[in-house]
Protein backbone atom coordinates (compact mmCIF):
# COMPACT_ATOMS: atom_id res chain seq x y z
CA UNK A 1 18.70 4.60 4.69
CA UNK A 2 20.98 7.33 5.95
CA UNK A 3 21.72 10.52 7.67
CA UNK A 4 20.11 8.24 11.27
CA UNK A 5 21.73 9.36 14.67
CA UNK A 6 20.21 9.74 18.37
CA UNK A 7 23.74 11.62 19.56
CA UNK A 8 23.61 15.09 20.71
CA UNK A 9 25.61 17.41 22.32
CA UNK A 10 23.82 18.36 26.22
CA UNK A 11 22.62 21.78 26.09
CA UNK A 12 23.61 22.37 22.66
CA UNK A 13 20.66 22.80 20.68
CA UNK A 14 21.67 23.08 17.51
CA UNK A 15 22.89 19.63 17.83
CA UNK A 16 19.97 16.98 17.57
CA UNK A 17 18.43 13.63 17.10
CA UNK A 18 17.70 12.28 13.47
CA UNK A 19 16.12 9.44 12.05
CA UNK A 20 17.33 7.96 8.49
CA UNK A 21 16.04 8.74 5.98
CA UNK A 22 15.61 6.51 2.76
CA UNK A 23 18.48 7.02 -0.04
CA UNK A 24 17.37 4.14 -2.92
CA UNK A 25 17.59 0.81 -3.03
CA UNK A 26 20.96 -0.97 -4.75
CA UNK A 27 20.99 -4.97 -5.27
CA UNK A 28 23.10 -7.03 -3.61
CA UNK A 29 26.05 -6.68 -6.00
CA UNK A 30 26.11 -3.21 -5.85
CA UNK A 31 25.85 -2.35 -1.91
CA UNK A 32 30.13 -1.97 -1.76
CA UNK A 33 29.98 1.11 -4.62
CA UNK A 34 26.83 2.78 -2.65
CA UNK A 35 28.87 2.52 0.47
CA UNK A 36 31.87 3.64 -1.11
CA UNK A 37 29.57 6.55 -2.92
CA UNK A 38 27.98 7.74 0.41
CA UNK A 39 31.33 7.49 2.38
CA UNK A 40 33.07 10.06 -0.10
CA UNK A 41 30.07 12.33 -0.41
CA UNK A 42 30.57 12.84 3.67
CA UNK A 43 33.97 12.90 3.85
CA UNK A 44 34.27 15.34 0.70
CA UNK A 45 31.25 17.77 2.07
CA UNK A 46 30.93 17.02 5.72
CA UNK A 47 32.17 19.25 8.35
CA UNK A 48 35.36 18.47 9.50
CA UNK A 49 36.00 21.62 11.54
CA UNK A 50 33.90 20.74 14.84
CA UNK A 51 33.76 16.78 15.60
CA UNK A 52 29.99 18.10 17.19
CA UNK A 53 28.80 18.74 13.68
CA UNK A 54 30.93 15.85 11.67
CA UNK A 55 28.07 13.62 11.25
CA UNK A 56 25.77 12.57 8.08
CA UNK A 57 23.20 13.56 9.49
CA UNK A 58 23.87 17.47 9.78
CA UNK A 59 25.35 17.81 6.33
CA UNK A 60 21.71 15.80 4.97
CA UNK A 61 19.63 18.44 6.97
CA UNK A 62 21.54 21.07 5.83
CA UNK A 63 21.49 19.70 2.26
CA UNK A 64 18.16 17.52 2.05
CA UNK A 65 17.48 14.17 0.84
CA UNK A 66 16.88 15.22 -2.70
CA UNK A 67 20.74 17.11 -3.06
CA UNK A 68 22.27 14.61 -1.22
CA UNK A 69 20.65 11.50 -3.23
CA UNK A 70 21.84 13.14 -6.46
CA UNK A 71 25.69 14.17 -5.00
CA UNK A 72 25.86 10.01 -3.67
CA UNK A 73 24.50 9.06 -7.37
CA UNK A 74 27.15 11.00 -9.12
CA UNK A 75 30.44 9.03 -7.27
CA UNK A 76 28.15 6.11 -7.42
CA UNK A 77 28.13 6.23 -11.53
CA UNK A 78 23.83 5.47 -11.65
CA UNK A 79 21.14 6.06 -10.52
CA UNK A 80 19.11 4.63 -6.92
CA UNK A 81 16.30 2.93 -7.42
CA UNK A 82 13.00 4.06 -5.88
CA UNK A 83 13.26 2.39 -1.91
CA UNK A 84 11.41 -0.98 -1.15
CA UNK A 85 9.23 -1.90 2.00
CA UNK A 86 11.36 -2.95 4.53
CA UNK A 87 10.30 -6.44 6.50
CA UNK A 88 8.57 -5.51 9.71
CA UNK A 89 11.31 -5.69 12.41
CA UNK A 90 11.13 -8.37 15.04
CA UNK A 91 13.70 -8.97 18.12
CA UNK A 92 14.65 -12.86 18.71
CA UNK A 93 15.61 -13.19 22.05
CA UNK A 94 17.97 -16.46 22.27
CA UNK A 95 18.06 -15.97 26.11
CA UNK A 96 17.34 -19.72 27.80
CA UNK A 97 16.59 -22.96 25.68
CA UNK A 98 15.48 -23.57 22.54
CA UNK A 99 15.14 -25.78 19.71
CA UNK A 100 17.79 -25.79 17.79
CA UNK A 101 15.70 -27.83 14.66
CA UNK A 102 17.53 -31.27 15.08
CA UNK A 103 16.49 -32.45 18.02
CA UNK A 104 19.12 -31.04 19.85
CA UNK A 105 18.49 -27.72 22.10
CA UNK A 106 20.94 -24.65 22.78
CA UNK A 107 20.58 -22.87 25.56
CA UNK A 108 21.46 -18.87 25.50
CA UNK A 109 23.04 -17.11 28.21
CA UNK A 110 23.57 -13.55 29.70
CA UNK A 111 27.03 -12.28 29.75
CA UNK A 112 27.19 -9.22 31.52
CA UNK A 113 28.79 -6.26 29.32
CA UNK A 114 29.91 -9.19 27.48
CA UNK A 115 32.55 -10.46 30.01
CA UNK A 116 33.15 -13.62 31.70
CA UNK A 117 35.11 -13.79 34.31
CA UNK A 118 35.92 -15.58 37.83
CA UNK A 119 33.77 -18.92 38.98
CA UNK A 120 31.32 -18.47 35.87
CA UNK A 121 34.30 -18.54 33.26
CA UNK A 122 35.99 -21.61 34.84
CA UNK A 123 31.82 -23.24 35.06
CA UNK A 124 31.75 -22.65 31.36
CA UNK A 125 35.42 -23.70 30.70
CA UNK A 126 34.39 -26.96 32.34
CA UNK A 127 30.84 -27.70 31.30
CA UNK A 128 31.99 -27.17 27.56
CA UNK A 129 34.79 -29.40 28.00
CA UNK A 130 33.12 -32.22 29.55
CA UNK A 131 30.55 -32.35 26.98
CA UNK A 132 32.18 -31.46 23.84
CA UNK A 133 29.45 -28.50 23.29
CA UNK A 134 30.22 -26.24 20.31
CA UNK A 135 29.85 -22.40 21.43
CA UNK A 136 28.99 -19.64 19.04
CA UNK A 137 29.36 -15.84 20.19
CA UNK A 138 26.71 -13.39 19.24
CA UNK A 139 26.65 -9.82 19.78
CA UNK A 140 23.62 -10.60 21.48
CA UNK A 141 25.63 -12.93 23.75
């Protein structure tokens, strides 16, 4: 998928929300050299004269899927094929306790704008200390 973006410039119409659309489908092996492909297709035919109008997704509504597909295809060196069915989405809050499948629990906690400071850092400091706990950071801390 490609060309997504909610950004916008306020009272600038000509500047808009766009959803992605679908490009192809690589495997696995591949994904680097369809990166690579789509990143020099933008940076060869995007606008770099106003940062407002620098993004994918203008230069695929100006162009269309189709054009764009076949410009990505040529630095790629193949062809995409045709896009699969994406799983159905699902958010996993890890907010509170859970199961953590051996017994054991975890227990997920809120970190404002992800920083910890003051009485709750030194808490944490000393609660993971005491008990040895092994902490993992998530971007959905």
């Amino acid at each position: 998928y490609v060309g997504g973006g909610m950004g916008r410039t306020h009272r600038l119409e000509t500047t808009f929300p766009r959803l992605a659309e679908p490009l192809g489908y690589v495997p696995k092996e591949d994904i680097l050299y369809a990166v690579k492909a789509i990143v020099v297709t933008q940076r060869e035919n995007g606008r770099r004269d106003d940062r407002k109008y620098s993004r994918m997704k203008y230069l695929i509504s100006e162009w269309g899927i189709e054009k764009f597909r076949s410009v990505v295809e040529q630095y790629y060196g193949r062809k995409f094929e045709p896009s699969r069915e994406l799983p159905e989405w699902e958010f996993k809050s890890y907010l509170g306790w859970h199961e953590q499948g051996d017994g054991g629990l975890f227990c997920g906690l809120h970190v404002d704008s992800g920083r910890i400071g003051g009485k709750m850092k030194a808490t944490l400091r000393e609660t993971i200390e005491k008990y040895n706990l092994d902490v993992r950071l998530t971007p959905n801390q």
